[in-house]
C-alpha atoms as a PDB file:
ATOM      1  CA  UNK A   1      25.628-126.117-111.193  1.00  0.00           C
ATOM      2  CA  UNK A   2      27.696-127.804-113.370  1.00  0.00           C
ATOM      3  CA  UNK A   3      30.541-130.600-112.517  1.00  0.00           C
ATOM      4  CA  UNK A   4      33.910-132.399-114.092  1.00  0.00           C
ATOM      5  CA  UNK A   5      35.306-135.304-113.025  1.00  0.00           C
ATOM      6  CA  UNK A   6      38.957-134.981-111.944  1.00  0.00           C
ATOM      7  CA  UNK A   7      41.065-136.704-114.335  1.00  0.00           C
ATOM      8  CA  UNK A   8      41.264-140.422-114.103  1.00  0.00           C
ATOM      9  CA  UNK A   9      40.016-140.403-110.931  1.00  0.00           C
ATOM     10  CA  UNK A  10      36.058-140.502-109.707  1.00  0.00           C
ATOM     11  CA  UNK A  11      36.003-137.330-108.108  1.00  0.00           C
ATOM     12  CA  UNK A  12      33.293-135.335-109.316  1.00  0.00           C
ATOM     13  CA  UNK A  13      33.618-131.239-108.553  1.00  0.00           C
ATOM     14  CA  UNK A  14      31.563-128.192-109.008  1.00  0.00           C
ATOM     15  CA  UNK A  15      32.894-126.030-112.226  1.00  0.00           C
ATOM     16  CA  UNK A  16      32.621-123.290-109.187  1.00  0.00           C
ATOM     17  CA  UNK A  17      34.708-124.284-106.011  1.00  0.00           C
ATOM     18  CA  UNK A  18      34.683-122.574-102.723  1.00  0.00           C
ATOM     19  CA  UNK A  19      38.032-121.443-101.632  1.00  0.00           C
ATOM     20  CA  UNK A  20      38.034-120.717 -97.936  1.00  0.00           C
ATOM     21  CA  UNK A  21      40.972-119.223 -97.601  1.00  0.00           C
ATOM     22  CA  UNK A  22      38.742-116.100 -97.118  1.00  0.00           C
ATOM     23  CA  UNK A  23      37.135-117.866 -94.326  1.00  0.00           C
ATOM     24  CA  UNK A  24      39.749-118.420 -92.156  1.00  0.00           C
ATOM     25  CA  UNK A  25      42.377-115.381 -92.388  1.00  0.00           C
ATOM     26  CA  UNK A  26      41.260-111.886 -92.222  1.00  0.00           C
ATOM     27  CA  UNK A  27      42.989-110.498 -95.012  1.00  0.00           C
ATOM     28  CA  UNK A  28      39.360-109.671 -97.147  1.00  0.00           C
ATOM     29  CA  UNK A  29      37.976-108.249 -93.834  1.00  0.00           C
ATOM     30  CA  UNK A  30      36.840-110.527 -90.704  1.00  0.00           C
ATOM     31  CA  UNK A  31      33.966-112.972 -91.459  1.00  0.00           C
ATOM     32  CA  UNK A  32      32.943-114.380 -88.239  1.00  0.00           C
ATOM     33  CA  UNK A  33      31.974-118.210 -87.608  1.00  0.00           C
ATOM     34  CA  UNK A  34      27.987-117.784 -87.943  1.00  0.00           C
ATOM     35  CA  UNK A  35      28.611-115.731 -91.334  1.00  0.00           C
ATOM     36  CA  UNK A  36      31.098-118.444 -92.358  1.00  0.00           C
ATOM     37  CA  UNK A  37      28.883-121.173 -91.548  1.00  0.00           C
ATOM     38  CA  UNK A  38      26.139-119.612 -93.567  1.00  0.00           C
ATOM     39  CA  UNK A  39      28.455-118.768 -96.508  1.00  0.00           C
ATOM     40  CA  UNK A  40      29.455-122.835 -96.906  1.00  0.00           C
ATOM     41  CA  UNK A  41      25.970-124.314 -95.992  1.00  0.00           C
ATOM     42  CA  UNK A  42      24.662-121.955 -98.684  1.00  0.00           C
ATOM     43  CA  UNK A  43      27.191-122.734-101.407  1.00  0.00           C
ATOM     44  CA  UNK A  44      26.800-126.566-100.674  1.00  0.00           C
ATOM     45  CA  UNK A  45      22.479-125.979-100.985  1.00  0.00           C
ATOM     46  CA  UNK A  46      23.711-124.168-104.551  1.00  0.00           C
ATOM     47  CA  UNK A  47      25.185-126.834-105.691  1.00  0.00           C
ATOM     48  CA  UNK A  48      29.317-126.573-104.489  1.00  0.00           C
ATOM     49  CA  UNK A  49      30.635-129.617-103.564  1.00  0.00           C
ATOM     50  CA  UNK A  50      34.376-129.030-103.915  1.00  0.00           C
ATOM     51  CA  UNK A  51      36.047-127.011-100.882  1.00  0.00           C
ATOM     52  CA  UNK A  52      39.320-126.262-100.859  1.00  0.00           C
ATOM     53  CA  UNK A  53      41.251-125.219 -97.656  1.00  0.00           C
ATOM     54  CA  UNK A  54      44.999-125.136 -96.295  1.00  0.00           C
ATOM     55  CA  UNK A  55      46.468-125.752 -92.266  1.00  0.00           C
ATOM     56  CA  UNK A  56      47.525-122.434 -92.610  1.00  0.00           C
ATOM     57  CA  UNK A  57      44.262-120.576 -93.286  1.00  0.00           C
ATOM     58  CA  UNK A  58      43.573-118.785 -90.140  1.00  0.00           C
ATOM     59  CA  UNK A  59      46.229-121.487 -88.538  1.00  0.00           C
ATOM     60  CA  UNK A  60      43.512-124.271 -89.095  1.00  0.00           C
ATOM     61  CA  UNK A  61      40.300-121.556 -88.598  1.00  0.00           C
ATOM     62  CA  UNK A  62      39.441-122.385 -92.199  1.00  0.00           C
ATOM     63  CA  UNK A  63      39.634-126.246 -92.007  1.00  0.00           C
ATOM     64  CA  UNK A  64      37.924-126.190 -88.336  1.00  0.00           C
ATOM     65  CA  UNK A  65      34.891-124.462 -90.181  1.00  0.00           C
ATOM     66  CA  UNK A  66      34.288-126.615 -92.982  1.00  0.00           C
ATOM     67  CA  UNK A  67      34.217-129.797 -91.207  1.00  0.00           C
ATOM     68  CA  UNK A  68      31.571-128.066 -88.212  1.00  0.00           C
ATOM     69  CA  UNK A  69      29.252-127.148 -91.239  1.00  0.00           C
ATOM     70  CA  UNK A  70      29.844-129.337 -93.809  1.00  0.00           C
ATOM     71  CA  UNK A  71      30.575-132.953 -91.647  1.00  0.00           C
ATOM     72  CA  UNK A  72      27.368-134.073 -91.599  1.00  0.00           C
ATOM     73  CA  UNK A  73      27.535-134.208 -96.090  1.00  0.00           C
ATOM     74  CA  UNK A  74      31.035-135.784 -95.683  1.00  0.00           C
ATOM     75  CA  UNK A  75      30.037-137.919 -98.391  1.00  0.00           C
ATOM     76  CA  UNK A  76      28.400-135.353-100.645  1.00  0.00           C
ATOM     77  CA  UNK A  77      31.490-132.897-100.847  1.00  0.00           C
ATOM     78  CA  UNK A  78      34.940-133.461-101.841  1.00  0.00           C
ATOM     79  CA  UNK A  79      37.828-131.712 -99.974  1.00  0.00           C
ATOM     80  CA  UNK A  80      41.060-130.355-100.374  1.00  0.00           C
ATOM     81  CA  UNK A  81      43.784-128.850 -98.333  1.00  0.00           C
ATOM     82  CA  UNK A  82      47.400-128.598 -98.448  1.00  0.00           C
ATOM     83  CA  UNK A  83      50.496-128.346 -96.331  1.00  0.00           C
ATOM     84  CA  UNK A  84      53.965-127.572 -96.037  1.00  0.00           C
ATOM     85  CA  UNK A  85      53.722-124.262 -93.987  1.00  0.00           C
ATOM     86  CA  UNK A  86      55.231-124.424 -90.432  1.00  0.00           C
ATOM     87  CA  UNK A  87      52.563-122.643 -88.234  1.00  0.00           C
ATOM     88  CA  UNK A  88      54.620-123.276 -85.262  1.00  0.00           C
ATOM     89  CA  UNK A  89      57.110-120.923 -86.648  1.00  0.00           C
ATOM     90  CA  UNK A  90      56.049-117.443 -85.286  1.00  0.00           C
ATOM     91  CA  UNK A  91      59.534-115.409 -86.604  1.00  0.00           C
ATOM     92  CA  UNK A  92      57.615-113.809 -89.770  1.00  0.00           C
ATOM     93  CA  UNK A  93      55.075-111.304 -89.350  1.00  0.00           C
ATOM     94  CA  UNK A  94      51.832-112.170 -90.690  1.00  0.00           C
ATOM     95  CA  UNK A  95      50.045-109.477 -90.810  1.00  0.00           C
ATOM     96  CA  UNK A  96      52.392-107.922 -93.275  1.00  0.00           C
ATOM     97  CA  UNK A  97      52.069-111.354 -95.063  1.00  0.00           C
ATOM     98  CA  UNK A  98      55.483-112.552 -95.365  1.00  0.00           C
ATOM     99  CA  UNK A  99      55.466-116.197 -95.972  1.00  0.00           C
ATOM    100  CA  UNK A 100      56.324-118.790 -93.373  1.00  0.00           C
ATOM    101  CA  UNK A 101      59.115-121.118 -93.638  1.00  0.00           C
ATOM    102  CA  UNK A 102      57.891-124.277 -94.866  1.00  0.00           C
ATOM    103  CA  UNK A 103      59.125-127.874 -93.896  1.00  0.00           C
ATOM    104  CA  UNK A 104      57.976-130.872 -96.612  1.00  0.00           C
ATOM    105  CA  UNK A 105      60.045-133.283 -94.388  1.00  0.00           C
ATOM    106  CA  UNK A 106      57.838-137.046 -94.221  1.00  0.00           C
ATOM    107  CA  UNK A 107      57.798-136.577 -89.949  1.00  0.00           C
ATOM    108  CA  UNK A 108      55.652-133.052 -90.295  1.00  0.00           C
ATOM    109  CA  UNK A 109      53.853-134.123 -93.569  1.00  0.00           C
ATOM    110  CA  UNK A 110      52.129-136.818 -91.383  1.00  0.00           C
ATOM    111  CA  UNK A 111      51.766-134.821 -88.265  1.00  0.00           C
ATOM    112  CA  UNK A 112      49.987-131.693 -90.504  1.00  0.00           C
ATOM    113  CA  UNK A 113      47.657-134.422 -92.165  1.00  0.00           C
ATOM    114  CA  UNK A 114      46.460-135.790 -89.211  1.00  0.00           C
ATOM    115  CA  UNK A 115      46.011-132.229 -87.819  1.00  0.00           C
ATOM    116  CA  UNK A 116      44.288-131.364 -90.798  1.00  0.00           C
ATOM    117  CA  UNK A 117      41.586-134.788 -90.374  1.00  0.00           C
ATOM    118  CA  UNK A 118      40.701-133.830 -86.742  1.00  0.00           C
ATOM    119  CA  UNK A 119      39.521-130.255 -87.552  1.00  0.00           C
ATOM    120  CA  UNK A 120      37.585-131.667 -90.893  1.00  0.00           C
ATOM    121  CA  UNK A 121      36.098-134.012 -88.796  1.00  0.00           C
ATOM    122  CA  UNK A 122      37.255-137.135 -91.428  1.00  0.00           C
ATOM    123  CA  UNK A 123      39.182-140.215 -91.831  1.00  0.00           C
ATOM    124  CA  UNK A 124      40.319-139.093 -95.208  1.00  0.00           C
ATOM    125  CA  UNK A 125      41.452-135.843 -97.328  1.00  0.00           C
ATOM    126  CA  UNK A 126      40.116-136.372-101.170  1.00  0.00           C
ATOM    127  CA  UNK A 127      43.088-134.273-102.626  1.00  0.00           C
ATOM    128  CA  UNK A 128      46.385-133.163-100.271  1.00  0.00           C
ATOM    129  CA  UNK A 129      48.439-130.266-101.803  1.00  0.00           C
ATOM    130  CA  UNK A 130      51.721-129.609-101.149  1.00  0.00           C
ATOM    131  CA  UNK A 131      51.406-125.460-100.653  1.00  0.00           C
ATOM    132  CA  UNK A 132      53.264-123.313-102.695  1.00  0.00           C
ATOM    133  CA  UNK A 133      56.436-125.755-103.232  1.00  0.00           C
ATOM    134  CA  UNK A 134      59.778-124.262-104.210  1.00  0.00           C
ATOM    135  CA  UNK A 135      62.183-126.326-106.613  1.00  0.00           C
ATOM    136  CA  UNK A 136      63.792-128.104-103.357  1.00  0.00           C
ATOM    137  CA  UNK A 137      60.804-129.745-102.032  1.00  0.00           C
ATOM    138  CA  UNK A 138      59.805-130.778-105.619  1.00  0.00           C
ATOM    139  CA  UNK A 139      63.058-132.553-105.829  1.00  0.00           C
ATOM    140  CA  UNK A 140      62.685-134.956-102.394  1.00  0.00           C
ATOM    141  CA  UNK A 141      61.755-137.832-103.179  1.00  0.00           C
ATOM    142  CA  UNK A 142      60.981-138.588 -99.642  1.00  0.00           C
ATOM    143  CA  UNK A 143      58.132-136.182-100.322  1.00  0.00           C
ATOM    144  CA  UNK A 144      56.519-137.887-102.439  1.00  0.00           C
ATOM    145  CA  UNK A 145      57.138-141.400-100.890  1.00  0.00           C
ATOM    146  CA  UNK A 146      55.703-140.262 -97.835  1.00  0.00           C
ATOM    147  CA  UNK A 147      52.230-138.935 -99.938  1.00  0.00           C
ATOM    148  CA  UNK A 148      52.123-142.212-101.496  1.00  0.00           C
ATOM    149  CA  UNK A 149      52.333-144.096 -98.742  1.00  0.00           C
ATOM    150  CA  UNK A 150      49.386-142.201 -97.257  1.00  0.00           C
ATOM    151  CA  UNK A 151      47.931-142.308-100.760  1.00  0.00           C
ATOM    152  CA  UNK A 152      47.834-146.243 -99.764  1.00  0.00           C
ATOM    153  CA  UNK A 153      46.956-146.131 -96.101  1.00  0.00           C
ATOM    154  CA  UNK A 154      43.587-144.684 -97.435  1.00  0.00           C
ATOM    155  CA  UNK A 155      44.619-141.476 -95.631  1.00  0.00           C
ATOM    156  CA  UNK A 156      44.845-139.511 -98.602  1.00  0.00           C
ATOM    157  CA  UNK A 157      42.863-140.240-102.462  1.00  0.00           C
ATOM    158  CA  UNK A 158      44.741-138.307-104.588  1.00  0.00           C
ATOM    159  CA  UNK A 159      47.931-135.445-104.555  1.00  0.00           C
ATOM    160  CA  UNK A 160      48.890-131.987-105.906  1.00  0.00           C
ATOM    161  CA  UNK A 161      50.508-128.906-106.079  1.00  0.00           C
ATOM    162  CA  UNK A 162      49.069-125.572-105.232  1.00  0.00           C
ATOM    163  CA  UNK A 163      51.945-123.192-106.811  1.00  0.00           C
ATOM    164  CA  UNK A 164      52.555-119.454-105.508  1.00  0.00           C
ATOM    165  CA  UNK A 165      52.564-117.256-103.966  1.00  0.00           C
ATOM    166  CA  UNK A 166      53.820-115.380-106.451  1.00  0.00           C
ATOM    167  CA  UNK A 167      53.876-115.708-110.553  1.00  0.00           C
ATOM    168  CA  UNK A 168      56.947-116.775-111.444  1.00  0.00           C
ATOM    169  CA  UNK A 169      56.338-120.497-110.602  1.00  0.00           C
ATOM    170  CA  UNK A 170      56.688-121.950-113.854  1.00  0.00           C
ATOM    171  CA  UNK A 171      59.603-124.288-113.833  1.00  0.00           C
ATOM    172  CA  UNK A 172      57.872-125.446-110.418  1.00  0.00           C
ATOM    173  CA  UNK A 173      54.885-126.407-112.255  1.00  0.00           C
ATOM    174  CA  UNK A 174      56.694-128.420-115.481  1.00  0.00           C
ATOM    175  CA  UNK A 175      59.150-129.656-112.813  1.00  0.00           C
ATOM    176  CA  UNK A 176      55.861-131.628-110.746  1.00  0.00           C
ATOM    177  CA  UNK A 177      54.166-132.145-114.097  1.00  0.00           C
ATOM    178  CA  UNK A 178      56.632-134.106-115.773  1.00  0.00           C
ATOM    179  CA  UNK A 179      58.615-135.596-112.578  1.00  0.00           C
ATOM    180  CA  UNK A 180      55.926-136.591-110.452  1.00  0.00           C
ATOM    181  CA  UNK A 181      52.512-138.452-109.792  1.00  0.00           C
ATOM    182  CA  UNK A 182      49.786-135.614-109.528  1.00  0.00           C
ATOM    183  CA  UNK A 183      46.689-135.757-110.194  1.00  0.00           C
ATOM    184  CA  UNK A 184      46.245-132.425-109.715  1.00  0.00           C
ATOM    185  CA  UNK A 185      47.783-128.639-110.290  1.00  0.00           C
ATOM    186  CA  UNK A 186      46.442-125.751-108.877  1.00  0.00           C
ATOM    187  CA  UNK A 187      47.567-121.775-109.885  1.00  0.00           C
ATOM    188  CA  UNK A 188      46.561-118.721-110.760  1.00  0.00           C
ATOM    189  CA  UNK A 189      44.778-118.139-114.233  1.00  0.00           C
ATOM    190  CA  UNK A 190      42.736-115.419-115.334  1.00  0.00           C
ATOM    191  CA  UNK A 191      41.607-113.002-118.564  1.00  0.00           C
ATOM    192  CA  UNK A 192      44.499-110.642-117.307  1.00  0.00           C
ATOM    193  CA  UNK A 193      46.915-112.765-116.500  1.00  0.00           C
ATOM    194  CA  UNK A 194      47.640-115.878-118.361  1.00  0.00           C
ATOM    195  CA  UNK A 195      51.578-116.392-117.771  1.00  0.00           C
ATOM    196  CA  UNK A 196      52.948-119.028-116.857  1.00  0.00           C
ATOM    197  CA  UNK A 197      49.204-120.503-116.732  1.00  0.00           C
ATOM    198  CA  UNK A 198      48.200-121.494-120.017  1.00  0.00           C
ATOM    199  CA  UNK A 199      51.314-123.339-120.935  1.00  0.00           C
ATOM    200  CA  UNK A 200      50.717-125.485-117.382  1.00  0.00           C
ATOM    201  CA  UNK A 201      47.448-125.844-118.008  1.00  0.00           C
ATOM    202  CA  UNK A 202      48.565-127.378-121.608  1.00  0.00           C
ATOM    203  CA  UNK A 203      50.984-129.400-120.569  1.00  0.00           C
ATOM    204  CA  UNK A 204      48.926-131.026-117.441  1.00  0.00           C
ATOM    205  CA  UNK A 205      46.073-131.679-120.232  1.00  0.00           C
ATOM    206  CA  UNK A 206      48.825-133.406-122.191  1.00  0.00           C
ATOM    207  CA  UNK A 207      50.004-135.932-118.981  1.00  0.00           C
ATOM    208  CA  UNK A 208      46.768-136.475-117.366  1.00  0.00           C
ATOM    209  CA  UNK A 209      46.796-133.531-114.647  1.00  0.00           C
ATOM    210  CA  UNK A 210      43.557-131.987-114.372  1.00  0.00           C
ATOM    211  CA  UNK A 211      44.157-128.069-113.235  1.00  0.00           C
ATOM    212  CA  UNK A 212      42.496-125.994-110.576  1.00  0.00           C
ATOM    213  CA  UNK A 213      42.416-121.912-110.633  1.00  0.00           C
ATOM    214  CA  UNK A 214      42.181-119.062-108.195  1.00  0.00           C
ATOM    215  CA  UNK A 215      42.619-115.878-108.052  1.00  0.00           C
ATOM    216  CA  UNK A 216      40.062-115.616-111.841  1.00  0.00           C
ATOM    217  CA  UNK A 217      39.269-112.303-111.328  1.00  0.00           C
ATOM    218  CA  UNK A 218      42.442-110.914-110.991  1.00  0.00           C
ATOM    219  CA  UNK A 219      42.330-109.832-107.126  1.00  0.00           C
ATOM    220  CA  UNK A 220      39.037-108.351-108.060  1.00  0.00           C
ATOM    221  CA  UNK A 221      39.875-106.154-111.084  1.00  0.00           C
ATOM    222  CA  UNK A 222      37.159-108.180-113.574  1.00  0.00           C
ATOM    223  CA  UNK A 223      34.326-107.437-111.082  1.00  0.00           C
ATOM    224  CA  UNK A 224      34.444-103.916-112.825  1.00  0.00           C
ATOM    225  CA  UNK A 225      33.976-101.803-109.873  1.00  0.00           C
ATOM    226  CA  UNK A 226      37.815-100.701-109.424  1.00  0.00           C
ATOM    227  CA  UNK A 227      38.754 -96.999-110.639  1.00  0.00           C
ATOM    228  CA  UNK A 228      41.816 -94.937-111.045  1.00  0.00           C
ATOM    229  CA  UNK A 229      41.336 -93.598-107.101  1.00  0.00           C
ATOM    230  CA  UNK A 230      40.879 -97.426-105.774  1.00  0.00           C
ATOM    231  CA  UNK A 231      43.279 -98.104-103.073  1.00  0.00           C
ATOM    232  CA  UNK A 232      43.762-101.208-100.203  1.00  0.00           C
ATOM    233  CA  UNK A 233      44.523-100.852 -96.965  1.00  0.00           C
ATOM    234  CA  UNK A 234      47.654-102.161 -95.569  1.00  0.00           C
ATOM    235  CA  UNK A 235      46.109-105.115 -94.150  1.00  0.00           C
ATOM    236  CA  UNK A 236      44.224-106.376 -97.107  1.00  0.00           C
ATOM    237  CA  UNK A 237      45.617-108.704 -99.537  1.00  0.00           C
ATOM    238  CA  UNK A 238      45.387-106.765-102.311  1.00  0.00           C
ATOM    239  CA  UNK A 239      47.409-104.253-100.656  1.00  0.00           C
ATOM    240  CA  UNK A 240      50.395-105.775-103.043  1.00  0.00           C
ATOM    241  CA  UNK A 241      48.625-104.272-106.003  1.00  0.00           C
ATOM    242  CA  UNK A 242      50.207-101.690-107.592  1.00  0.00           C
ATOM    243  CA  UNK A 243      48.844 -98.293-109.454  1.00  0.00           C
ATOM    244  CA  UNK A 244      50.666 -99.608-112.811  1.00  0.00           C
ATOM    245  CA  UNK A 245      48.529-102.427-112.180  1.00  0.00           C
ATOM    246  CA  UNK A 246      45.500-100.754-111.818  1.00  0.00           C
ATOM    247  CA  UNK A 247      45.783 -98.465-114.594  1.00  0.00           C
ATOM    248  CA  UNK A 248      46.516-101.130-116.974  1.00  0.00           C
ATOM    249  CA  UNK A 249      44.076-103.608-115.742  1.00  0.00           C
ATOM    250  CA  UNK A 250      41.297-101.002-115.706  1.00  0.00           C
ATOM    251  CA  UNK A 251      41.785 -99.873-119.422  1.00  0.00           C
ATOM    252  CA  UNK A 252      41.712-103.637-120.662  1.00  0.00           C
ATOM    253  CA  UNK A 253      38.932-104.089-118.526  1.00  0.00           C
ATOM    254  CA  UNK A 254      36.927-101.488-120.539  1.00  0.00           C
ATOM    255  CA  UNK A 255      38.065-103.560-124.020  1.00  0.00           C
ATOM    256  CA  UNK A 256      36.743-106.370-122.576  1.00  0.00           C
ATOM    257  CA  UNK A 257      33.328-104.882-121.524  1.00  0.00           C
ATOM    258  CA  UNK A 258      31.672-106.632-124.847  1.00  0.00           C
ATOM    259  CA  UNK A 259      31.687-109.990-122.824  1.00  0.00           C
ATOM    260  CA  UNK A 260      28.551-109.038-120.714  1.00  0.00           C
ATOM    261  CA  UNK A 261      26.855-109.321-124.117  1.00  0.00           C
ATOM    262  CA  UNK A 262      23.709-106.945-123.164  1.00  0.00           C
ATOM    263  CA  UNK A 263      23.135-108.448-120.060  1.00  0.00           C
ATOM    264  CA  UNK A 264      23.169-112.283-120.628  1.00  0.00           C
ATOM    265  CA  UNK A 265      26.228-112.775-118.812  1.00  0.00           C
ATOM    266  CA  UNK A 266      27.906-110.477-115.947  1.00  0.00           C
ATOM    267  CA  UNK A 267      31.728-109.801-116.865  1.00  0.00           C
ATOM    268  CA  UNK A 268      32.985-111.362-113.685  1.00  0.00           C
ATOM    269  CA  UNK A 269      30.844-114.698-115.222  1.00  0.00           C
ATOM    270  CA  UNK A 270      32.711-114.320-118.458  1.00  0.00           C
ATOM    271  CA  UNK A 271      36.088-114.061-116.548  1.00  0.00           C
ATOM    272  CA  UNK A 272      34.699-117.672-115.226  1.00  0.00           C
ATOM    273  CA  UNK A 273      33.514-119.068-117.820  1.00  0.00           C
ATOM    274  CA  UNK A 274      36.959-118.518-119.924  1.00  0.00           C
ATOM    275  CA  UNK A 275      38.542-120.381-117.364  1.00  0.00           C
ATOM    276  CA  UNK A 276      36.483-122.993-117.858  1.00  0.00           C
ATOM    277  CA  UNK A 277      36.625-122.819-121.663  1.00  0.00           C
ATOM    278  CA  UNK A 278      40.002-124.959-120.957  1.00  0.00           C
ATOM    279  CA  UNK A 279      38.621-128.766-121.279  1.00  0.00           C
ATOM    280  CA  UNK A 280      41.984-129.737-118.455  1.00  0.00           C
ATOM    281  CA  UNK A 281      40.525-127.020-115.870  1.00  0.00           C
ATOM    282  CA  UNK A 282      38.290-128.915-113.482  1.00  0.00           C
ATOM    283  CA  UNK A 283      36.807-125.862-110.925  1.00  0.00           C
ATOM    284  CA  UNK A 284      37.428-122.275-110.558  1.00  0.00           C
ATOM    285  CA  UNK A 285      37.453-120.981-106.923  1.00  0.00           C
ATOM    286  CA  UNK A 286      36.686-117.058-107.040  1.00  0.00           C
ATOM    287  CA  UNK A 287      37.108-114.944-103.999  1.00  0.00           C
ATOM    288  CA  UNK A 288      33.573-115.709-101.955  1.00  0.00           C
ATOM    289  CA  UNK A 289      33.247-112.922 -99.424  1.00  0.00           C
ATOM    290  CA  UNK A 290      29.529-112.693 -98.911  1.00  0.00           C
ATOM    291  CA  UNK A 291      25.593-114.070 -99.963  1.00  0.00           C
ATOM    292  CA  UNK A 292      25.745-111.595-103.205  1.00  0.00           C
ATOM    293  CA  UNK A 293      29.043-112.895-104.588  1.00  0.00           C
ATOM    294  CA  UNK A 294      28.145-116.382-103.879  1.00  0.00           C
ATOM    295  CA  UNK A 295      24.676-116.442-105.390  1.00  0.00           C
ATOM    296  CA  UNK A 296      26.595-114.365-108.551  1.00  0.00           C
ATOM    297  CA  UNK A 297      29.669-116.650-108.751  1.00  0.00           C
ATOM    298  CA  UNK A 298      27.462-119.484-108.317  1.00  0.00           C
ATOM    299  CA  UNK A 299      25.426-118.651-111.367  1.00  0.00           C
ATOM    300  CA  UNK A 300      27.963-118.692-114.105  1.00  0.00           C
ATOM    301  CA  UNK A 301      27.871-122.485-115.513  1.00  0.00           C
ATOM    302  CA  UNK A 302      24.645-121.712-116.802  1.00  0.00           C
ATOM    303  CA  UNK A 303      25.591-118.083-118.531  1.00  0.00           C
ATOM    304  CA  UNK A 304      26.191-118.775-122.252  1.00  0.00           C
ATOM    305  CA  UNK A 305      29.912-120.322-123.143  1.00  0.00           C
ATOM    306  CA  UNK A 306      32.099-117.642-125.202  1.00  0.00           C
ATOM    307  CA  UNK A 307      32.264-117.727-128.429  1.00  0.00           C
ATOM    308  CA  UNK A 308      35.127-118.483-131.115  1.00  0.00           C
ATOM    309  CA  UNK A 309      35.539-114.990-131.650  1.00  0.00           C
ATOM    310  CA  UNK A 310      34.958-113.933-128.496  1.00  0.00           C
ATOM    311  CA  UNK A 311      38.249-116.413-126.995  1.00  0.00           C
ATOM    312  CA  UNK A 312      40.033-114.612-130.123  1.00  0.00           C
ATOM    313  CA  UNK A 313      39.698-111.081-128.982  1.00  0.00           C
ATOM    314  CA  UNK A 314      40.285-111.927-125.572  1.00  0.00           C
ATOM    315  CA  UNK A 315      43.869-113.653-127.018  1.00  0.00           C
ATOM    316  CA  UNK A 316      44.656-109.939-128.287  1.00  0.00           C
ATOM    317  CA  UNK A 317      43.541-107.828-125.365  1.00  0.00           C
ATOM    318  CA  UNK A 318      45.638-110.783-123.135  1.00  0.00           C
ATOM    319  CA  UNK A 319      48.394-110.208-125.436  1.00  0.00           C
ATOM    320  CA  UNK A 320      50.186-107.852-123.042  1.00  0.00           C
ATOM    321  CA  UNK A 321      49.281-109.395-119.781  1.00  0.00           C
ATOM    322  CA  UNK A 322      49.686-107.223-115.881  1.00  0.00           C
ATOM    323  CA  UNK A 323      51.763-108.121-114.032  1.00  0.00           C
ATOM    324  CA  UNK A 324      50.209-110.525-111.135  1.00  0.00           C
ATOM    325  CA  UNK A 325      51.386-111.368-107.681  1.00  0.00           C
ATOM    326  CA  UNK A 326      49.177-113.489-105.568  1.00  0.00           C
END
């Protein structure tokens, strides 16, 4: 494993983060608590030492299972969540997942945080992310005075923005960029889909904001093993994938088959490592479902970097990007 240091700050994370959102809803298929348990002891013994979480994975599920198998290397790991989601709220049906009102108000900020410490089992969040902000809450500045007074309680290191659900969130990210006192951005960013990401991730290089990305396979389309008949069930996540989608992200898929370079890298490891080609981007969190992924995922700081010409065909295959909901 390979690591960055987050900015200006002295947090050190793995190129390859664990998202555990997976963990804690059921929306790639149930993983139960012993399965989960193994899946973050085993990514901590290869070398993962960034996990990042949310209150509103599995309603705190997510959270509640990193600090039971990960509390004991509190000071070996650093850890993010995020808030901003009203869980309490129970007029949206999840399991069609419609989005939850959210509340960024200084009262529930402090009252989610704390929530968020008792299940991770610590005195201290390294990085707390506002979670998928609209243009209002990036406006308050009571927001933000609240975070930094946290920030200075020793409650909180460092703050962000997670943006989503949903592409589209540009003037969200240059809004927090250039307005407020991040450290951090996190978004979606792949080989597929690199709009609005690459001019955020650009701009955050330019005023000090170091960048996180999910979602770097494209809901799965770079692990090569969609085809034309592939179809999610209503209950999965991807199940907001479209055929155009498909059919346009499996033919660029096929153009960009020359990245597995006779077996020295897997493509899903390319798809990685361009992510990572971007000095600003600190760690990557791919979709982590099982022991195979993991152990695959895991692997790809030490494939070889892509080339020159490599980064330039990928520009011209990217040049016509799908479309991307998260």
């Amino acid at each position: 494993m390979k690591y960055r240091t987050i900015g200006n700050t002295k947090l050190s994370v793995s190129e390859i983060g664990f998202g555990a959102w997976t963990i804690g809803d059921d929306w790639w298929g149930h993983i139960d608590d012993d399965s989960a348990t193994v899946l973050l002891r085993s990514a901590f013994d290869l070398g993962i030492n960034f996990f990042d979480t949310a209150d509103g994975y599995g309603d705190g599920r997510s959270e509640s299972l990193i600090g039971n198998a990960l509390g004991s290397n509190r000071d070996e790991i650093v850890l993010a969540t995020k808030f901003g989601y009203d869980k309490r709220d129970s007029s949206v049906d999840r399991a069609r997942h419609q989005e939850r009102p959210q509340n960024f108000s200084p009262p529930f900020i402090r009252d989610s945080l704390e929530a968020s410490l008792r299940r991770l089992g610590t005195d201290s969040v390294d990085i707390y992310q506002l979670h998928n902000p609209k243009m209002d809450a990036l406006t308050r500045d009571d927001t933000f005075a609240c975070l930094e007074d946290l920030q200075q309680a020793g409650k909180i290191r460092h703050y962000g923005v997670a943006l989503g659900p949903r592409i589209g969130w540009r003037d969200e990210g240059v809004r927090a960029i250039e307005t407020r006192s991040i450290a951090t951005i996190h978004m979606i960013f792949n080989l597929l889909e690199q709009v609005p990401g690459r001019e955020l991730i650009e701009l955050g290089r330019d005023r000090g904001v170091t960048t996180f990305v999910r979602v770097p396979l494209s809901s799965g389309m770079l692990a090569g093993t969609y085809t034309s008949e592939t179809s999610f069930g209503a209950s999965q996540h991807r199940s907001h994938r479209d055929q155009a989608w498909l059919d346009k992200g499996l033919a660029a898929v096929e153009r960009l088959k020359f990245l597995e370079r006779d077996g020295a890298r897997l493509l899903t490891q390319a798809a990685l490592k361009f992510v990572l080609s971007f000095d600003s981007v600190a760690s990557v969190f791919p979709t982590i479902t099982n022991s195979s992924e993991l152990i695959e995922f895991a692997g790809a700081p030490d494939v070889p970097d892509l080339t020159a010409d490599e980064l330039a065909l990928i520009d011209e295959i990217a040049a016509q990007p799908a479309e991307s909901i998260n």
